[in-house]
N, C-alpha and C. Protein backbone atom coordinates (compact mmCIF):
# COMPACT_ATOMS: atom_id res chain seq x y z
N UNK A 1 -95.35 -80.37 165.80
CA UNK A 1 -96.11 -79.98 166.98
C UNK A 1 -97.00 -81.16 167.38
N UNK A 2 -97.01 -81.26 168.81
CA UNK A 2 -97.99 -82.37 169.12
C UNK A 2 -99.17 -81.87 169.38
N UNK A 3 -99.87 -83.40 169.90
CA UNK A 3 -101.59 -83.33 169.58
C UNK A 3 -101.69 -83.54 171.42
N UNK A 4 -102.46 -82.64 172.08
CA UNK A 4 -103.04 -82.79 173.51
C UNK A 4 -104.46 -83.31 173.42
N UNK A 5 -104.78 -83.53 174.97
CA UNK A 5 -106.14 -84.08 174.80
C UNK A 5 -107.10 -82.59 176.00
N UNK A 6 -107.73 -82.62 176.00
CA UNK A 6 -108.66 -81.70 176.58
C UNK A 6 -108.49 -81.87 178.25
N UNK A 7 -108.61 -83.05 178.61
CA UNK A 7 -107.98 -83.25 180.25
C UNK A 7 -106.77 -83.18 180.36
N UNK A 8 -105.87 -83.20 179.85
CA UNK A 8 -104.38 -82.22 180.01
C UNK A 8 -104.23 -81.16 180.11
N UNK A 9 -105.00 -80.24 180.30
CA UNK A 9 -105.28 -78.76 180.27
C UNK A 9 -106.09 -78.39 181.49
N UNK A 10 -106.71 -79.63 182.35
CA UNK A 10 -107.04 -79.01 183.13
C UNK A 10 -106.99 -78.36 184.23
N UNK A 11 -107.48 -77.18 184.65
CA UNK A 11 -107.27 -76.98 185.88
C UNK A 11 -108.34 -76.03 186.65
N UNK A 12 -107.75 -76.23 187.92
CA UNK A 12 -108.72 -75.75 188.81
C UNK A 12 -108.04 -74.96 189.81
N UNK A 13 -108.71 -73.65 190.20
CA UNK A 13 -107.86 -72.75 191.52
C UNK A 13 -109.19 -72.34 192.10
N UNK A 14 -108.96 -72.57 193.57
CA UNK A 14 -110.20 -72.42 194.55
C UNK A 14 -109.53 -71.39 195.74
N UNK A 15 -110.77 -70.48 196.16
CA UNK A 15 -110.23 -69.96 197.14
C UNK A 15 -111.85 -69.34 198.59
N UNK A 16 -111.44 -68.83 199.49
CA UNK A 16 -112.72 -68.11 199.92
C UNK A 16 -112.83 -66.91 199.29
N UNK A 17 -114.17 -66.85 199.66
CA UNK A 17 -114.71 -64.91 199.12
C UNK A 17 -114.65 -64.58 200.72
N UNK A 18 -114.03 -63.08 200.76
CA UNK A 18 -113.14 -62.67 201.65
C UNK A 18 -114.19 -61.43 201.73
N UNK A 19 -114.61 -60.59 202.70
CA UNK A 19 -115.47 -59.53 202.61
C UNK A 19 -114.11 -58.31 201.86
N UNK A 20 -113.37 -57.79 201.70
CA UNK A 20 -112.81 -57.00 200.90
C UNK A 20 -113.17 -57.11 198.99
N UNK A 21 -113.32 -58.20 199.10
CA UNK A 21 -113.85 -58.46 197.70
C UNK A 21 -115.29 -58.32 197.44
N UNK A 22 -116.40 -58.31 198.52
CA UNK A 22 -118.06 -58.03 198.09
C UNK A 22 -118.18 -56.45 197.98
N UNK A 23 -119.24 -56.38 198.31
CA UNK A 23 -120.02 -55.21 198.04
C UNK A 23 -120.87 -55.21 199.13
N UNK A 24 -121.71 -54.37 199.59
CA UNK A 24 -122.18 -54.14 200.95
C UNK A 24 -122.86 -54.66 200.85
N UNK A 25 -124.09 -55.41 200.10
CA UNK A 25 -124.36 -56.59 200.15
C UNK A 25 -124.06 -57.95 200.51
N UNK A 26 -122.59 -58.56 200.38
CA UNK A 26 -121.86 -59.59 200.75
C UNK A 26 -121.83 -60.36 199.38
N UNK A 27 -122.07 -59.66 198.40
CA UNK A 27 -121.64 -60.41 197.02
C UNK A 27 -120.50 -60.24 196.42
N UNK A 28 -120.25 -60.93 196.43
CA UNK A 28 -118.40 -61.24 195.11
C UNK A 28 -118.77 -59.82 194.06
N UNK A 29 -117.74 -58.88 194.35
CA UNK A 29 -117.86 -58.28 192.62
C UNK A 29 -117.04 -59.04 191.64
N UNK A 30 -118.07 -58.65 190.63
CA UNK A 30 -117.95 -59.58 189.86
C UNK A 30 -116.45 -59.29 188.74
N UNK A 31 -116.17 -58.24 189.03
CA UNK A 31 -114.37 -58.59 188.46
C UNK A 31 -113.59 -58.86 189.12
N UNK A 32 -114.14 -59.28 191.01
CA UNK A 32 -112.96 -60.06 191.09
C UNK A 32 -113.39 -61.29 190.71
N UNK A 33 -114.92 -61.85 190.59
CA UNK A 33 -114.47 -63.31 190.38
C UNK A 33 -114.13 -63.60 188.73
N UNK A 34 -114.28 -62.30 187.64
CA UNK A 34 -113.59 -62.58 186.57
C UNK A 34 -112.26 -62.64 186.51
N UNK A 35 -111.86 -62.18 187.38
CA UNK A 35 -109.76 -62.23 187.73
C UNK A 35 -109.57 -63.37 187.92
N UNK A 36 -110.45 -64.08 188.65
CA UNK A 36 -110.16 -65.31 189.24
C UNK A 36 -109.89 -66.82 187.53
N UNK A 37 -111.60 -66.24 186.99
CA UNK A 37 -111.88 -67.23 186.14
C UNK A 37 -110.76 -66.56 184.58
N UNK A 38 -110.21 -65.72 185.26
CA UNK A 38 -108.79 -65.09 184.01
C UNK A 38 -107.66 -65.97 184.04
N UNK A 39 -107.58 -65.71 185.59
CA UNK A 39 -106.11 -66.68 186.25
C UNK A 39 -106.31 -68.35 186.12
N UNK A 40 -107.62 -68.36 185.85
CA UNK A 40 -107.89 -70.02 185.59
C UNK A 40 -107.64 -70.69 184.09
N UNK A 41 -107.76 -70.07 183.26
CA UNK A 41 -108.07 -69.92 181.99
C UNK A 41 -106.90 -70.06 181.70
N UNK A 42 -105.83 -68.76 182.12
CA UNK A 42 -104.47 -68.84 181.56
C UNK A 42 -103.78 -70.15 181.83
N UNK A 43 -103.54 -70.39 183.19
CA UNK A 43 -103.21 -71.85 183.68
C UNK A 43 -103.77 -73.22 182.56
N UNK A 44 -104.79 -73.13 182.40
CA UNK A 44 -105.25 -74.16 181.04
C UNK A 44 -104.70 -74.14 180.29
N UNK A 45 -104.38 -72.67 179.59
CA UNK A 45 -103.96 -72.61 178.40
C UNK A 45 -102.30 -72.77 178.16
N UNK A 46 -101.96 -72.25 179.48
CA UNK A 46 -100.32 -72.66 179.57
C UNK A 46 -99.98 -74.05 179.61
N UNK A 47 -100.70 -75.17 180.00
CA UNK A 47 -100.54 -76.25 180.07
C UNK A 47 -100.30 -76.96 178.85
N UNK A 48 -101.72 -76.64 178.26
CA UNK A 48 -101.88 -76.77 176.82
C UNK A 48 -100.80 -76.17 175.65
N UNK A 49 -100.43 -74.93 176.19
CA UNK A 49 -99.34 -74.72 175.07
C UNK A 49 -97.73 -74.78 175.38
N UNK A 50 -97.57 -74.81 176.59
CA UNK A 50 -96.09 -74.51 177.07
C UNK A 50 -95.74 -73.26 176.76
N UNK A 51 -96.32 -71.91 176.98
CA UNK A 51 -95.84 -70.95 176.99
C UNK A 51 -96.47 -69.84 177.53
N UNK A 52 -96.09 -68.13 177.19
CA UNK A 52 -96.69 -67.05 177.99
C UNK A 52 -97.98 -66.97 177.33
N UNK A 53 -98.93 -66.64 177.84
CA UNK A 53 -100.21 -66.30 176.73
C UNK A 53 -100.99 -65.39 177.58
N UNK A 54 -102.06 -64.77 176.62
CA UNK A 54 -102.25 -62.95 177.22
C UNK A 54 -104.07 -63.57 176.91
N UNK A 55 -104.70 -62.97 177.57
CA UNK A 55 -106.60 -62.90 177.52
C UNK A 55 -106.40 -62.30 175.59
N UNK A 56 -107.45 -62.63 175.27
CA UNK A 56 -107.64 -61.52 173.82
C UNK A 56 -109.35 -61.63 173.92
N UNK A 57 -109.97 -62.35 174.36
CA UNK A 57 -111.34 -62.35 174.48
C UNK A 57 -112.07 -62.97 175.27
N UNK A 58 -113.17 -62.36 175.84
CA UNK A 58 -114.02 -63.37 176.95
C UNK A 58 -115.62 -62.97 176.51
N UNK A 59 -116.25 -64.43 176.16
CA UNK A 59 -117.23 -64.30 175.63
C UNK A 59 -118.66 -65.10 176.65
N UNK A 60 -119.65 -64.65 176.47
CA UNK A 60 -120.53 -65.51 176.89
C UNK A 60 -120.21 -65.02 178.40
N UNK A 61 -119.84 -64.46 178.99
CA UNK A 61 -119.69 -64.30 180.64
C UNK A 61 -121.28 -64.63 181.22
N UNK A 62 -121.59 -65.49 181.83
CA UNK A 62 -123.09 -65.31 181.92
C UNK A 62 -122.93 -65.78 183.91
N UNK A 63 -123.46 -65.12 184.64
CA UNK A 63 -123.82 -64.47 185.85
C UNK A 63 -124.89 -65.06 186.31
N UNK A 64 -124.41 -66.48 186.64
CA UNK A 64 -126.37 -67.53 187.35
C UNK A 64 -126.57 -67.31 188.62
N UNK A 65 -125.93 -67.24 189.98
CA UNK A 65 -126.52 -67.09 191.15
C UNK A 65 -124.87 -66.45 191.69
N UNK A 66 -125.91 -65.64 192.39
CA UNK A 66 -124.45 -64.93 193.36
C UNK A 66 -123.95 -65.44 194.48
N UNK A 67 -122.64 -65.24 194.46
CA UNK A 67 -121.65 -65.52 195.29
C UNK A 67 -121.30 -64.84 196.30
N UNK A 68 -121.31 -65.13 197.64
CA UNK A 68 -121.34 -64.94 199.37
C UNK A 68 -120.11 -64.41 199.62
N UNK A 69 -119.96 -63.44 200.50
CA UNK A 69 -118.90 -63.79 201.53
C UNK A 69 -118.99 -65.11 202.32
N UNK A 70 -117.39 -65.30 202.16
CA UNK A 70 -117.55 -67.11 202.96
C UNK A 70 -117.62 -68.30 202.48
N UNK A 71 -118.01 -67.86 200.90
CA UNK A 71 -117.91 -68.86 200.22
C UNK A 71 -116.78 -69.42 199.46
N UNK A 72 -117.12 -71.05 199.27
CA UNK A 72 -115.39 -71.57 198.53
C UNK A 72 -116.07 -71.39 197.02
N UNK A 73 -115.29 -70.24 196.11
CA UNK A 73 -115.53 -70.32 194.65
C UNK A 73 -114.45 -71.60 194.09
N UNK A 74 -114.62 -72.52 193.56
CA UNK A 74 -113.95 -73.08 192.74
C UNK A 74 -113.86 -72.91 190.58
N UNK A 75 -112.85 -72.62 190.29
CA UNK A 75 -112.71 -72.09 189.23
C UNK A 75 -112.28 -73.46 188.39
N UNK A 76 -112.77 -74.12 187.76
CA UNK A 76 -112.81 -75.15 186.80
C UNK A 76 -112.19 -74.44 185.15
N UNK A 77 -111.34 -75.10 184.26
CA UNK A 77 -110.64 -74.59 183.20
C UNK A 77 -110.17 -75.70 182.62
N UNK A 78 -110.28 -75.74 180.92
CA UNK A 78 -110.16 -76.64 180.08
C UNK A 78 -110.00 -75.82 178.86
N UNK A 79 -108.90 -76.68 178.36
CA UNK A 79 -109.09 -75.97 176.71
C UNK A 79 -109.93 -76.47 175.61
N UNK A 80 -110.86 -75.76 175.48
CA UNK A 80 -112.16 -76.83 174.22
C UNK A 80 -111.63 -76.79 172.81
N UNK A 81 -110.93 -75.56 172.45
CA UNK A 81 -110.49 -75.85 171.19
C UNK A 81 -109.23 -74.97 170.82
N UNK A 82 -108.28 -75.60 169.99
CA UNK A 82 -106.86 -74.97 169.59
C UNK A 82 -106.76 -74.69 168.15
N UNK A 83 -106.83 -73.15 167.59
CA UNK A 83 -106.49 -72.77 166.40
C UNK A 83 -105.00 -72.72 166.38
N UNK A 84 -104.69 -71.75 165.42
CA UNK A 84 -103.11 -72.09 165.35
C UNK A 84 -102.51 -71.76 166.30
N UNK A 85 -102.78 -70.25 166.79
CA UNK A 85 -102.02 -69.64 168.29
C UNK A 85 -102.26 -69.57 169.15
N UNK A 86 -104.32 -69.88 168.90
CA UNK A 86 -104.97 -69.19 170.01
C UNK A 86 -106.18 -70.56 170.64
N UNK A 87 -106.46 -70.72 171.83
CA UNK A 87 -107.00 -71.43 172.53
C UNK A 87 -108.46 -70.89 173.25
N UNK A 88 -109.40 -71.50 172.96
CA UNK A 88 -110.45 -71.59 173.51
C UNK A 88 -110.42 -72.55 174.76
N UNK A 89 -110.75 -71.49 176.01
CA UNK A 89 -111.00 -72.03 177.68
C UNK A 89 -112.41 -72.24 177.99
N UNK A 90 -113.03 -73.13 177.95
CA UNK A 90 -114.09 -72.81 179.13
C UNK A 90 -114.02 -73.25 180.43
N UNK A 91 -114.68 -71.85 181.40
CA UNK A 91 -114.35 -71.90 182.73
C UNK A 91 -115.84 -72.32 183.44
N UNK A 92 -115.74 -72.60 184.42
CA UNK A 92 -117.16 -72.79 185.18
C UNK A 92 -116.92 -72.50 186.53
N UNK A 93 -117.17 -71.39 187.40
CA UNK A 93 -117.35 -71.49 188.44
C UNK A 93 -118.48 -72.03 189.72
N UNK A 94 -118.01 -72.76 190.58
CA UNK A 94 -118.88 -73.33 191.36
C UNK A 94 -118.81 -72.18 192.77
N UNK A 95 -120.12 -72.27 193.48
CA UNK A 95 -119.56 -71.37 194.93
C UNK A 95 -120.33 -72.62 195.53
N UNK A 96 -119.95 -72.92 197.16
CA UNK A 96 -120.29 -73.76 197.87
C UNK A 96 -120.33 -73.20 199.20
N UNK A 97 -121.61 -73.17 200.22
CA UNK A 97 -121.33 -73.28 201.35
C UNK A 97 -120.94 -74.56 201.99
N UNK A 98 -119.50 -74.34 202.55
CA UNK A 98 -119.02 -75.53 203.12
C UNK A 98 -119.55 -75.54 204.71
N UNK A 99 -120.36 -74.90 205.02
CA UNK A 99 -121.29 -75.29 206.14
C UNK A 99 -122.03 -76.61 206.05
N UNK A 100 -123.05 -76.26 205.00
CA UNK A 100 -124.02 -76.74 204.04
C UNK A 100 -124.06 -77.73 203.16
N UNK A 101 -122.82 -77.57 202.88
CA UNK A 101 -122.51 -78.45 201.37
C UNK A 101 -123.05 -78.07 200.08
N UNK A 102 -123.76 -76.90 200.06
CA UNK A 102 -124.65 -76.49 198.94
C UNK A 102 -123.79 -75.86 198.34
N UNK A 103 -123.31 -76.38 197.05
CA UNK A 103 -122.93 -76.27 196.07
C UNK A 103 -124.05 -75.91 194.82
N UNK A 104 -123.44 -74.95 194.69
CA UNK A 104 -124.19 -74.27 192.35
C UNK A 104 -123.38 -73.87 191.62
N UNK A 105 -123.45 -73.60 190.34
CA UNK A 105 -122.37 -73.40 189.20
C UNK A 105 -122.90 -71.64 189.29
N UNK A 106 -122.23 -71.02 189.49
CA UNK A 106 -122.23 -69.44 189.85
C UNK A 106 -122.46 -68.82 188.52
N UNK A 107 -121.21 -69.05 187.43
CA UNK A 107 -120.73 -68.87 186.30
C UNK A 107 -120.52 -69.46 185.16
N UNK A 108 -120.82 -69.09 184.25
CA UNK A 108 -119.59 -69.72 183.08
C UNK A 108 -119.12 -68.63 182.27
N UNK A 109 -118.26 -69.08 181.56
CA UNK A 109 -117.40 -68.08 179.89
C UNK A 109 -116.47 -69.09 179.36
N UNK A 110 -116.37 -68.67 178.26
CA UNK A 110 -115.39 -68.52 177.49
C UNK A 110 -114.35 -67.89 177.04
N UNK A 111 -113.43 -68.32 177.56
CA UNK A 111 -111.85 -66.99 177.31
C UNK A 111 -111.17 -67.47 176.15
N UNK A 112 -111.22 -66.44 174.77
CA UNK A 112 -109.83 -67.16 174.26
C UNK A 112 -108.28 -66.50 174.83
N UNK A 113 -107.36 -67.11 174.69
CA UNK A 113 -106.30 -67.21 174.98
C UNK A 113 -105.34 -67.37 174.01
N UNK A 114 -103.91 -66.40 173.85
CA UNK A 114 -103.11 -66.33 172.58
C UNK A 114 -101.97 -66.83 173.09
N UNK A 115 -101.45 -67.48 172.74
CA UNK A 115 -99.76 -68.19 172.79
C UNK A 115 -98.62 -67.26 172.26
N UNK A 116 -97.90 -66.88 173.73
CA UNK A 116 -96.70 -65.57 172.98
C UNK A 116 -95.69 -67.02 172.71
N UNK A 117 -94.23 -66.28 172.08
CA UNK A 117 -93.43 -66.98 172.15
C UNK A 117 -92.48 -65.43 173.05
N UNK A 118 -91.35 -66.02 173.06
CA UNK A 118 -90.80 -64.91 173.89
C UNK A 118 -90.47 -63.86 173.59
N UNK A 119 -90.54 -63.18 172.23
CA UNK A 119 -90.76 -61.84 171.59
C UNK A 119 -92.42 -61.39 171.69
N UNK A 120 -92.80 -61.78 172.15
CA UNK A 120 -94.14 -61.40 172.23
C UNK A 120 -95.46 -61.30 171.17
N UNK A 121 -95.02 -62.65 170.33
CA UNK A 121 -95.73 -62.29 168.94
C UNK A 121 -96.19 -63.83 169.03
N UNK A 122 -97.49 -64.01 168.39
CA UNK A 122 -98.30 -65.06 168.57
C UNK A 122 -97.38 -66.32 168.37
N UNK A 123 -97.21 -67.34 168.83
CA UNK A 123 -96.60 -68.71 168.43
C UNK A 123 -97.91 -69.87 168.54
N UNK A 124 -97.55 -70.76 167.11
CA UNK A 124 -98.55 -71.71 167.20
C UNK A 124 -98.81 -72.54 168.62
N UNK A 125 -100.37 -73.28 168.72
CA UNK A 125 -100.25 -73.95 169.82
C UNK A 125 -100.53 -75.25 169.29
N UNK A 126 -100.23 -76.67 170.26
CA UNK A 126 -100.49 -77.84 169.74
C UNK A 126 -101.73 -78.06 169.58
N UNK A 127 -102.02 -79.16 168.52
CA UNK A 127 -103.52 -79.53 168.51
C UNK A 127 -104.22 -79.83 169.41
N UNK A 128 -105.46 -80.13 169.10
CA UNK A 128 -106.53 -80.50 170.48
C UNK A 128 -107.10 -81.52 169.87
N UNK A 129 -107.12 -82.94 170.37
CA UNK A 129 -107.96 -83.80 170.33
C UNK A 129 -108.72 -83.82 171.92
N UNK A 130 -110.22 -84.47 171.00
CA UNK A 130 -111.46 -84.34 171.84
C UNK A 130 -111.82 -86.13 172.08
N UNK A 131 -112.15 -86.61 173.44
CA UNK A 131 -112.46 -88.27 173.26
C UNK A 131 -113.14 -88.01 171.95
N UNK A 132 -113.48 -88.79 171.37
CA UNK A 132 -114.73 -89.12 170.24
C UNK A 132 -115.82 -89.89 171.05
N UNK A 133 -115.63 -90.74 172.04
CA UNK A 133 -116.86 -91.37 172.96
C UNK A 133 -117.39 -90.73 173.66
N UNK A 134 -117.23 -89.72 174.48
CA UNK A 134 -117.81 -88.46 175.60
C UNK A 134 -117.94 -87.39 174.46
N UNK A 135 -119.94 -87.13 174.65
CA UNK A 135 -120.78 -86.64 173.80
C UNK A 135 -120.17 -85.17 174.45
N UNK A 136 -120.14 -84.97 176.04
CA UNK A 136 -119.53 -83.42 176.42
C UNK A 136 -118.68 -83.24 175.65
N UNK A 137 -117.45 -83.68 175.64
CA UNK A 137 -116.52 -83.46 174.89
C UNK A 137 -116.41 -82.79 173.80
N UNK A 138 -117.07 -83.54 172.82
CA UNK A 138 -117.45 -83.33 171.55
C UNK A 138 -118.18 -81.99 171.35
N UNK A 139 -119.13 -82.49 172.29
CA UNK A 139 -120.06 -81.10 172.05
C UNK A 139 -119.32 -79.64 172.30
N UNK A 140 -118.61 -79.49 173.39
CA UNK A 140 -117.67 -78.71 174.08
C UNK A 140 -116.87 -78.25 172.67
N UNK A 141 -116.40 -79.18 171.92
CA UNK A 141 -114.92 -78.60 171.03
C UNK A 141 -115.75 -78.17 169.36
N UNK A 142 -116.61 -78.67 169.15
CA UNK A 142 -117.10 -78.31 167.90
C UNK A 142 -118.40 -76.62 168.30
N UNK A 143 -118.70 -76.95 169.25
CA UNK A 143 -119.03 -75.65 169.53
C UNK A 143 -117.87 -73.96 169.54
N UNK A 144 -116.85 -74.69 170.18
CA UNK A 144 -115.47 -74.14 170.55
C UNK A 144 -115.06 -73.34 168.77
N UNK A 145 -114.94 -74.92 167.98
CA UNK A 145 -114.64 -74.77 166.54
C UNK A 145 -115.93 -73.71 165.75
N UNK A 146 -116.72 -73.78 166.10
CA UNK A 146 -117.81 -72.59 165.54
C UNK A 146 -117.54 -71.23 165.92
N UNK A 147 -117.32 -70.87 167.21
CA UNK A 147 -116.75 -69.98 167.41
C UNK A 147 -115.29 -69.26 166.91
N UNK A 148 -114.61 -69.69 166.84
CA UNK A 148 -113.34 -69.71 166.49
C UNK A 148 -113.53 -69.21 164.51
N UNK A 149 -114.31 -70.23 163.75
CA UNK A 149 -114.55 -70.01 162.49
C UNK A 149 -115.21 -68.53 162.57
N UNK A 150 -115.96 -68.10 163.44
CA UNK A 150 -117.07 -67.14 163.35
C UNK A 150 -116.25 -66.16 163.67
N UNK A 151 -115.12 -65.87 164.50
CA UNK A 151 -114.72 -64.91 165.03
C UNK A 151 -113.56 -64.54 163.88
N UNK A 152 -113.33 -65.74 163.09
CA UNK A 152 -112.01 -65.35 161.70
C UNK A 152 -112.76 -64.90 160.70
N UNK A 153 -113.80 -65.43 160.34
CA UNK A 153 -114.50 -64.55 159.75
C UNK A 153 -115.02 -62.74 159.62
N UNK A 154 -115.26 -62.83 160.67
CA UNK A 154 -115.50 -61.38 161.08
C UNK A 154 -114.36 -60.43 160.91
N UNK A 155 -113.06 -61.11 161.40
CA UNK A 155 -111.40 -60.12 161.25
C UNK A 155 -111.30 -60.04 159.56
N UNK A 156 -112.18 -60.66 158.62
CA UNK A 156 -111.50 -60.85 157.05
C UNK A 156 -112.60 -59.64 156.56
């Protein structure tokens, strides 16, 4: 199995917030913009593994400023860290008035993500190397790796 790097995984899907998606307020509900940062996540993780892979957890969802009708959400996705089957995403959403140009980071989480093979039963994924010179990086995948230890722990 080969070794990926963390910008090989990335990706991004942008779209408007459409008034069918707010609330009478004019805010994004917020599962659609978790659908969004779902559909982003998987795309990472498919990159990263070459195959089908299903949500198994989303952690940390944390909710910083709300999102408009009208606005462009952009959905940012990377894989921070690869256990044997399963992949750690972090997503970041941005919303922007493109009137304005005012751009903020709306969102973040963490999705892990499981690698089927085509019977539907976990298949390993390739490794993850992190630069070693970009401190994000680093910081990003050993955080990733804490989680990951913490969450196998808990299943034993």
């Amino acid at each position: 199995m080969n070794t990926k790097t963390m910008h090989q995984s990335y990706s991004v899907l942008a779209q408007v917030v459409l008034p069918m998606q707010a609330n009478p307020a004019g805010n994004i509900h917020g599962g659609e913009i978790m659908k969004l940062m779902d559909s982003a996540a998987g795309v990472a993780a498919q990159k990263h593994s070459h195959t089908n892979v299903v949500t198994a957890r989303v952690e940390e969802l944390n909710f910083k400023k709300p999102v408009l009708v009208g606005e462009l959400v952009t959905c940012r996705a990377q894989v921070i860290y690869a256990g044997r089957s399963s992949m750690e995403v972090f997503v970041t959403v941005e919303s922007e008035n493109t009137m304005t140009d005012k751009k903020q980071i709306a969102l973040t989480a963490f999705f892990t993500m499981v690698s089927l093979n085509e019977s539907g039963k976990p298949e390993p994924v390739p490794a993850l190397e992190y630069d070693k010179n970009n401190a994000y990086e680093a910081k990003l995948y050993k955080e990733g790796e804490k989680r990951y230890k913490l969450h196998n722990e808990r299943k034993s």
